[in-house]
PDB file of N, CA and C in Angstrom:
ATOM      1  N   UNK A   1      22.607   5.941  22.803  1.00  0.00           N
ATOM      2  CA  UNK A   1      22.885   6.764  21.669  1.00  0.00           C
ATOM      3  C   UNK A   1      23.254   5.918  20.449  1.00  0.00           C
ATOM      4  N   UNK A   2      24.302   4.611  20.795  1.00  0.00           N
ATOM      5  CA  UNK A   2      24.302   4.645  19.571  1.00  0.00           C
ATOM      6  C   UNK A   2      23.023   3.137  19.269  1.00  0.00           C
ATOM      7  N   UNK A   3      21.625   3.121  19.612  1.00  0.00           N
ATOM      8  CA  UNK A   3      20.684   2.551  19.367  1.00  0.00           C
ATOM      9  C   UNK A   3      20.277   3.414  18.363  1.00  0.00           C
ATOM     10  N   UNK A   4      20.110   4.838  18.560  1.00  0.00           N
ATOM     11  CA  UNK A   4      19.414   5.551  17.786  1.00  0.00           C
ATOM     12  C   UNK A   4      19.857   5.977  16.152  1.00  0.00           C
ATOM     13  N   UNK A   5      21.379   5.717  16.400  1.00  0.00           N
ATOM     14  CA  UNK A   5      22.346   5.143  14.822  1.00  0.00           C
ATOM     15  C   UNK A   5      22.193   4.464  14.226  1.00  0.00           C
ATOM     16  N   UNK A   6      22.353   3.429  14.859  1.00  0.00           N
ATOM     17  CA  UNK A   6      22.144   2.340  14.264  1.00  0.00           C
ATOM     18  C   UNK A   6      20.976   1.907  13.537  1.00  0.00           C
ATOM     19  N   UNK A   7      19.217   2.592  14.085  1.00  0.00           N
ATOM     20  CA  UNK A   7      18.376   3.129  13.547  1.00  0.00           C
ATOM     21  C   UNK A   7      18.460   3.506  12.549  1.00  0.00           C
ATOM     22  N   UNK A   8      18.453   4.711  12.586  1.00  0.00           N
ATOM     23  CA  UNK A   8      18.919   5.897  11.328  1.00  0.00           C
ATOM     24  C   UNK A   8      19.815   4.960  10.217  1.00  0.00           C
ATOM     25  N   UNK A   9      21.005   4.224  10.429  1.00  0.00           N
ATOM     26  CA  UNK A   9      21.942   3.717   9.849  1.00  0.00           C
ATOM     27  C   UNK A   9      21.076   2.486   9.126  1.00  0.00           C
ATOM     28  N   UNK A  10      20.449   2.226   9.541  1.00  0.00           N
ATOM     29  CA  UNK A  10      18.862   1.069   9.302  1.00  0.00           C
ATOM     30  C   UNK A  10      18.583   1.588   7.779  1.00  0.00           C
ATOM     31  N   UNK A  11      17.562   2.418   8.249  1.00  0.00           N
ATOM     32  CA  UNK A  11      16.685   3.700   7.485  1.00  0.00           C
ATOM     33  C   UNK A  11      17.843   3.883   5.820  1.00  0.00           C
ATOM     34  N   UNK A  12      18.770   4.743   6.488  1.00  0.00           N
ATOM     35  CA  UNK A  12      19.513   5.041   5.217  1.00  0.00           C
ATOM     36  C   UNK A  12      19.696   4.022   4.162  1.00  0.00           C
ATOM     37  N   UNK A  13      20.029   2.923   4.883  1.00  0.00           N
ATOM     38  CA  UNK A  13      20.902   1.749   4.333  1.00  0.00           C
ATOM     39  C   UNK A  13      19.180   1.205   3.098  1.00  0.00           C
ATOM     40  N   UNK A  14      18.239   1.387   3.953  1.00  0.00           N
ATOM     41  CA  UNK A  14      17.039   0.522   3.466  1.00  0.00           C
ATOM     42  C   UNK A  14      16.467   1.434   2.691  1.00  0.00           C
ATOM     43  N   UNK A  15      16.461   2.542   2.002  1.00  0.00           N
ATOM     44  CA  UNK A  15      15.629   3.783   1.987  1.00  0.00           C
ATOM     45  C   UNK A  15      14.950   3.552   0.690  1.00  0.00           C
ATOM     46  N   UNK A  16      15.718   2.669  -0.463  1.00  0.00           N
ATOM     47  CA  UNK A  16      15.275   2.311  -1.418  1.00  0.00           C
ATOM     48  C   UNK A  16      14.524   0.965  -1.404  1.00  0.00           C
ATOM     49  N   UNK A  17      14.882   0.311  -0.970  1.00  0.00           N
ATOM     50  CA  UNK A  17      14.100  -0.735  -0.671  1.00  0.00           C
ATOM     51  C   UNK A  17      12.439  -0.663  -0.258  1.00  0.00           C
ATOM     52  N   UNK A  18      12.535   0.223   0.914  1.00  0.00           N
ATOM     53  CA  UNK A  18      11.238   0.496   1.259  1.00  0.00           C
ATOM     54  C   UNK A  18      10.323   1.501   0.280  1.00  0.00           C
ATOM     55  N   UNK A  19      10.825   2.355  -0.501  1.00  0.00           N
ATOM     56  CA  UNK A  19      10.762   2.971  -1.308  1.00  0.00           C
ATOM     57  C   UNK A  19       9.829   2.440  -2.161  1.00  0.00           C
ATOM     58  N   UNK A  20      10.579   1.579  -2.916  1.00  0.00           N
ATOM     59  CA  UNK A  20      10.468   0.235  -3.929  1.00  0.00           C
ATOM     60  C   UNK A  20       8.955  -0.393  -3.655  1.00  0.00           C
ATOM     61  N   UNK A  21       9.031  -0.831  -2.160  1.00  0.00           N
ATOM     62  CA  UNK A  21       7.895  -1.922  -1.763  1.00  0.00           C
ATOM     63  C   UNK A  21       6.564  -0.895  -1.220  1.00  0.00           C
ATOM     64  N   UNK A  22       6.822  -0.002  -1.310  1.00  0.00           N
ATOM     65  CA  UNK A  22       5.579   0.827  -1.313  1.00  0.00           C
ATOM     66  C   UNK A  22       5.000   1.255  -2.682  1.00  0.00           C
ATOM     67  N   UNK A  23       6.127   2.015  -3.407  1.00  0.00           N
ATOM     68  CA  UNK A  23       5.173   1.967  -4.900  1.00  0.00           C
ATOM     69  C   UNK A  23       4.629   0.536  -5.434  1.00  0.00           C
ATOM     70  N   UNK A  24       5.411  -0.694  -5.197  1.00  0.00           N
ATOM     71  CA  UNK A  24       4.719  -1.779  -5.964  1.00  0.00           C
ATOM     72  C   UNK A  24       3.349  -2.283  -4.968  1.00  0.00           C
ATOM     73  N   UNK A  25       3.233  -2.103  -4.068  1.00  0.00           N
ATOM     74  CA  UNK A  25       1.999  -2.057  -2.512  1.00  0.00           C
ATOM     75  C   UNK A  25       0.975  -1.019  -3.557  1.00  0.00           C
ATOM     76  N   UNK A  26       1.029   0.394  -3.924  1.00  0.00           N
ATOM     77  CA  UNK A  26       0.493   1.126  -3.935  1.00  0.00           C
ATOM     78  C   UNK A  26      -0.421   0.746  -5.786  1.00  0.00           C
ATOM     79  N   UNK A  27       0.821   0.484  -6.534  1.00  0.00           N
ATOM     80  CA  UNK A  27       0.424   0.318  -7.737  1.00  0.00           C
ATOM     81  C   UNK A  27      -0.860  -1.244  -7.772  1.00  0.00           C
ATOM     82  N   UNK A  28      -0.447  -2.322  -6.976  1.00  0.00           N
ATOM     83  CA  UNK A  28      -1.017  -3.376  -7.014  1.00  0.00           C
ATOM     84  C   UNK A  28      -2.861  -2.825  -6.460  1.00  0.00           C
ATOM     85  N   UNK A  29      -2.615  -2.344  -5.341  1.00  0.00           N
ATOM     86  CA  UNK A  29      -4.372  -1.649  -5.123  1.00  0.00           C
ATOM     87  C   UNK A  29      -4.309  -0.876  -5.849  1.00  0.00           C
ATOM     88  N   UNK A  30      -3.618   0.396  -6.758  1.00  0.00           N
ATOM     89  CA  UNK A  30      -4.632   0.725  -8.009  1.00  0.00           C
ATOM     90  C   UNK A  30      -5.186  -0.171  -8.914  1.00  0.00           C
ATOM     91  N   UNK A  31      -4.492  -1.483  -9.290  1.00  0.00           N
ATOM     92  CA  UNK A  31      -4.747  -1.728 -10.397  1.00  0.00           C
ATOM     93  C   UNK A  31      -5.911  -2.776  -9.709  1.00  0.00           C
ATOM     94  N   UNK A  32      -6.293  -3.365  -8.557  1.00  0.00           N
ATOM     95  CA  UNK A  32      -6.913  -4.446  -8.108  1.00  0.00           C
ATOM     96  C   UNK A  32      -8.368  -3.425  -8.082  1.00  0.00           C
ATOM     97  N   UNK A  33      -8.239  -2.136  -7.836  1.00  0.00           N
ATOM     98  CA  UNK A  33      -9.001  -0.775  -7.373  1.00  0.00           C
ATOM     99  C   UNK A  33      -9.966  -1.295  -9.276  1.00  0.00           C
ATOM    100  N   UNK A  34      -9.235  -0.624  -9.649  1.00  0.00           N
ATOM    101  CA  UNK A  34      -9.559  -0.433 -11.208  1.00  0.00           C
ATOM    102  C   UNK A  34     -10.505  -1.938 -11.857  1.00  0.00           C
ATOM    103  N   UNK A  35      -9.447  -2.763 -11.843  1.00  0.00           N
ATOM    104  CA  UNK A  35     -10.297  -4.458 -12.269  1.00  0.00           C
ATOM    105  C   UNK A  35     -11.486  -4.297 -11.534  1.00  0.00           C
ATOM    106  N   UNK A  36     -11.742  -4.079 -10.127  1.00  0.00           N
ATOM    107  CA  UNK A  36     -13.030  -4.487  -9.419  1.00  0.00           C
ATOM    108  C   UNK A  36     -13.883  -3.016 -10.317  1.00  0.00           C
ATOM    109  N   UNK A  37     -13.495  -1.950 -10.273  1.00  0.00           N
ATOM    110  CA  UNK A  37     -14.265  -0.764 -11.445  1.00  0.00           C
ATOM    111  C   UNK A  37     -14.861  -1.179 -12.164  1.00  0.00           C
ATOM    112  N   UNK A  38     -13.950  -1.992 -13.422  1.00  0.00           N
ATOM    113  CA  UNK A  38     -14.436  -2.372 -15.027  1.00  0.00           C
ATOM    114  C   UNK A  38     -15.258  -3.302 -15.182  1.00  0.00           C
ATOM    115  N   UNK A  39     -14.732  -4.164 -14.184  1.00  0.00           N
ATOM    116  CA  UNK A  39     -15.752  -5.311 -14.313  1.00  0.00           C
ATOM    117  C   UNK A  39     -16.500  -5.861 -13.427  1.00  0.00           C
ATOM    118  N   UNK A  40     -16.955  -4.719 -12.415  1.00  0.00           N
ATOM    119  CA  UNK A  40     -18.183  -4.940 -11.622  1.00  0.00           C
ATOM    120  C   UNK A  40     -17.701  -6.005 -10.403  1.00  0.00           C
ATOM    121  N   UNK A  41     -16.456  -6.412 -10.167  1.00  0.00           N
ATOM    122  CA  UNK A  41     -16.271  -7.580  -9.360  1.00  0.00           C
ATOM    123  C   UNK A  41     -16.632  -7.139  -7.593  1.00  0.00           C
ATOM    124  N   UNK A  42     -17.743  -7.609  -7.334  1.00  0.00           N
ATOM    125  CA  UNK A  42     -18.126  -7.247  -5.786  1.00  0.00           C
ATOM    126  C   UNK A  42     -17.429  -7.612  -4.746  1.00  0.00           C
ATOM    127  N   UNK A  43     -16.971  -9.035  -5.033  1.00  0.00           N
ATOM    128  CA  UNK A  43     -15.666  -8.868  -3.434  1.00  0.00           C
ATOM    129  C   UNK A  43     -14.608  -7.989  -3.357  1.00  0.00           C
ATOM    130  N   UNK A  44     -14.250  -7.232  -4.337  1.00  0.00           N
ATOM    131  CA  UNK A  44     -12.847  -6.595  -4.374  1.00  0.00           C
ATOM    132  C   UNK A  44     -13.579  -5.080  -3.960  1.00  0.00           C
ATOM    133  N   UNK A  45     -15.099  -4.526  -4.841  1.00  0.00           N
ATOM    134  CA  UNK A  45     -15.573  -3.292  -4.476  1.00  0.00           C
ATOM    135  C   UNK A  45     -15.851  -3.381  -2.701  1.00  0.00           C
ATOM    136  N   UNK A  46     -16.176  -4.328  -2.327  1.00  0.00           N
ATOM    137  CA  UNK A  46     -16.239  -4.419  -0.772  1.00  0.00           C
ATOM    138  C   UNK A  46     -15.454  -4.445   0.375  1.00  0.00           C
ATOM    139  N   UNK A  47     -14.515  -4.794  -0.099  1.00  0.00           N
ATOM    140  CA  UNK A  47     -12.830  -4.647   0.544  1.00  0.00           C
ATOM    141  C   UNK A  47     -13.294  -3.348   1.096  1.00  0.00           C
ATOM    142  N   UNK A  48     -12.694  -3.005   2.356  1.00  0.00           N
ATOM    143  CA  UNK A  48     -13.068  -2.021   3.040  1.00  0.00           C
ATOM    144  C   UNK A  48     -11.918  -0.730   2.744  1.00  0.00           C
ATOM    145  N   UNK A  49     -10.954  -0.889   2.059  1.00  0.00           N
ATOM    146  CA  UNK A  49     -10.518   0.101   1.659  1.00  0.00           C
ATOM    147  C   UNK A  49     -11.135   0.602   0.516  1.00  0.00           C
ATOM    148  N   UNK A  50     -11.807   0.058  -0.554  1.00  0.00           N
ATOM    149  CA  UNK A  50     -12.971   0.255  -1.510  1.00  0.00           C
ATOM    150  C   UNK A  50     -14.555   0.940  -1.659  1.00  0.00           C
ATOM    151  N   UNK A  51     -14.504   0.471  -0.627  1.00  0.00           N
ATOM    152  CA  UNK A  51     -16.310   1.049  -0.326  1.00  0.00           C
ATOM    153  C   UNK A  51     -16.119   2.071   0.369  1.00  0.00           C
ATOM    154  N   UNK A  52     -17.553   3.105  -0.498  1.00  0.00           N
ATOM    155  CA  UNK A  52     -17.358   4.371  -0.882  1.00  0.00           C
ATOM    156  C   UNK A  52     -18.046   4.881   1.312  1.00  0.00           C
ATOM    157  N   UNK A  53     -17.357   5.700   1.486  1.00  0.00           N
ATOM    158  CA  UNK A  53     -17.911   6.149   3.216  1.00  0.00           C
ATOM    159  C   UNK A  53     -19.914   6.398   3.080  1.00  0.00           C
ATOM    160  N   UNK A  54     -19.688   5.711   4.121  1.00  0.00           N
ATOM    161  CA  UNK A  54     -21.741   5.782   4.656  1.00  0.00           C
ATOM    162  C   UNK A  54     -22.152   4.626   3.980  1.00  0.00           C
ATOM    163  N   UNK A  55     -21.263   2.970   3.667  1.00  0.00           N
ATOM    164  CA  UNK A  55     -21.705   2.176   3.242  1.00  0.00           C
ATOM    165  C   UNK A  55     -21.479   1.272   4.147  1.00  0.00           C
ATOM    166  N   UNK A  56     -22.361   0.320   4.788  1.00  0.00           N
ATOM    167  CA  UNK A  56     -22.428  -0.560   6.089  1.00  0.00           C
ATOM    168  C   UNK A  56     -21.865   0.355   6.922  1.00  0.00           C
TER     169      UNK A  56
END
């Protein structure tokens, strides 16, 4: 029981932190998303989170 506190007590303590490192995670692939857009850059459109489904 108290594993599962101490957990939780984890979580709370970190909540901003992780918070934090996901919007700046999230903002960095929009903006890497966008550069490979404007300016045609093919290794970044190929990144497999990039390429559009039914491609390879």
């Amino acid at each position: 029981m108290n594993e599962t506190s101490s957990e939780q007590n984890f979580f709370k303590k970190n909540k901003e932190k992780f918070g934090l490192g996901a919007l700046v995670a999230y903002v960095f692939l929009l903006g890497l998303g966008t550069i490979g857009e404007i300016w045609e850059i093919e290794w970044i459109l190929d990144l497999p989170l990039f390429r559009p489904p039914g491609k390879y």
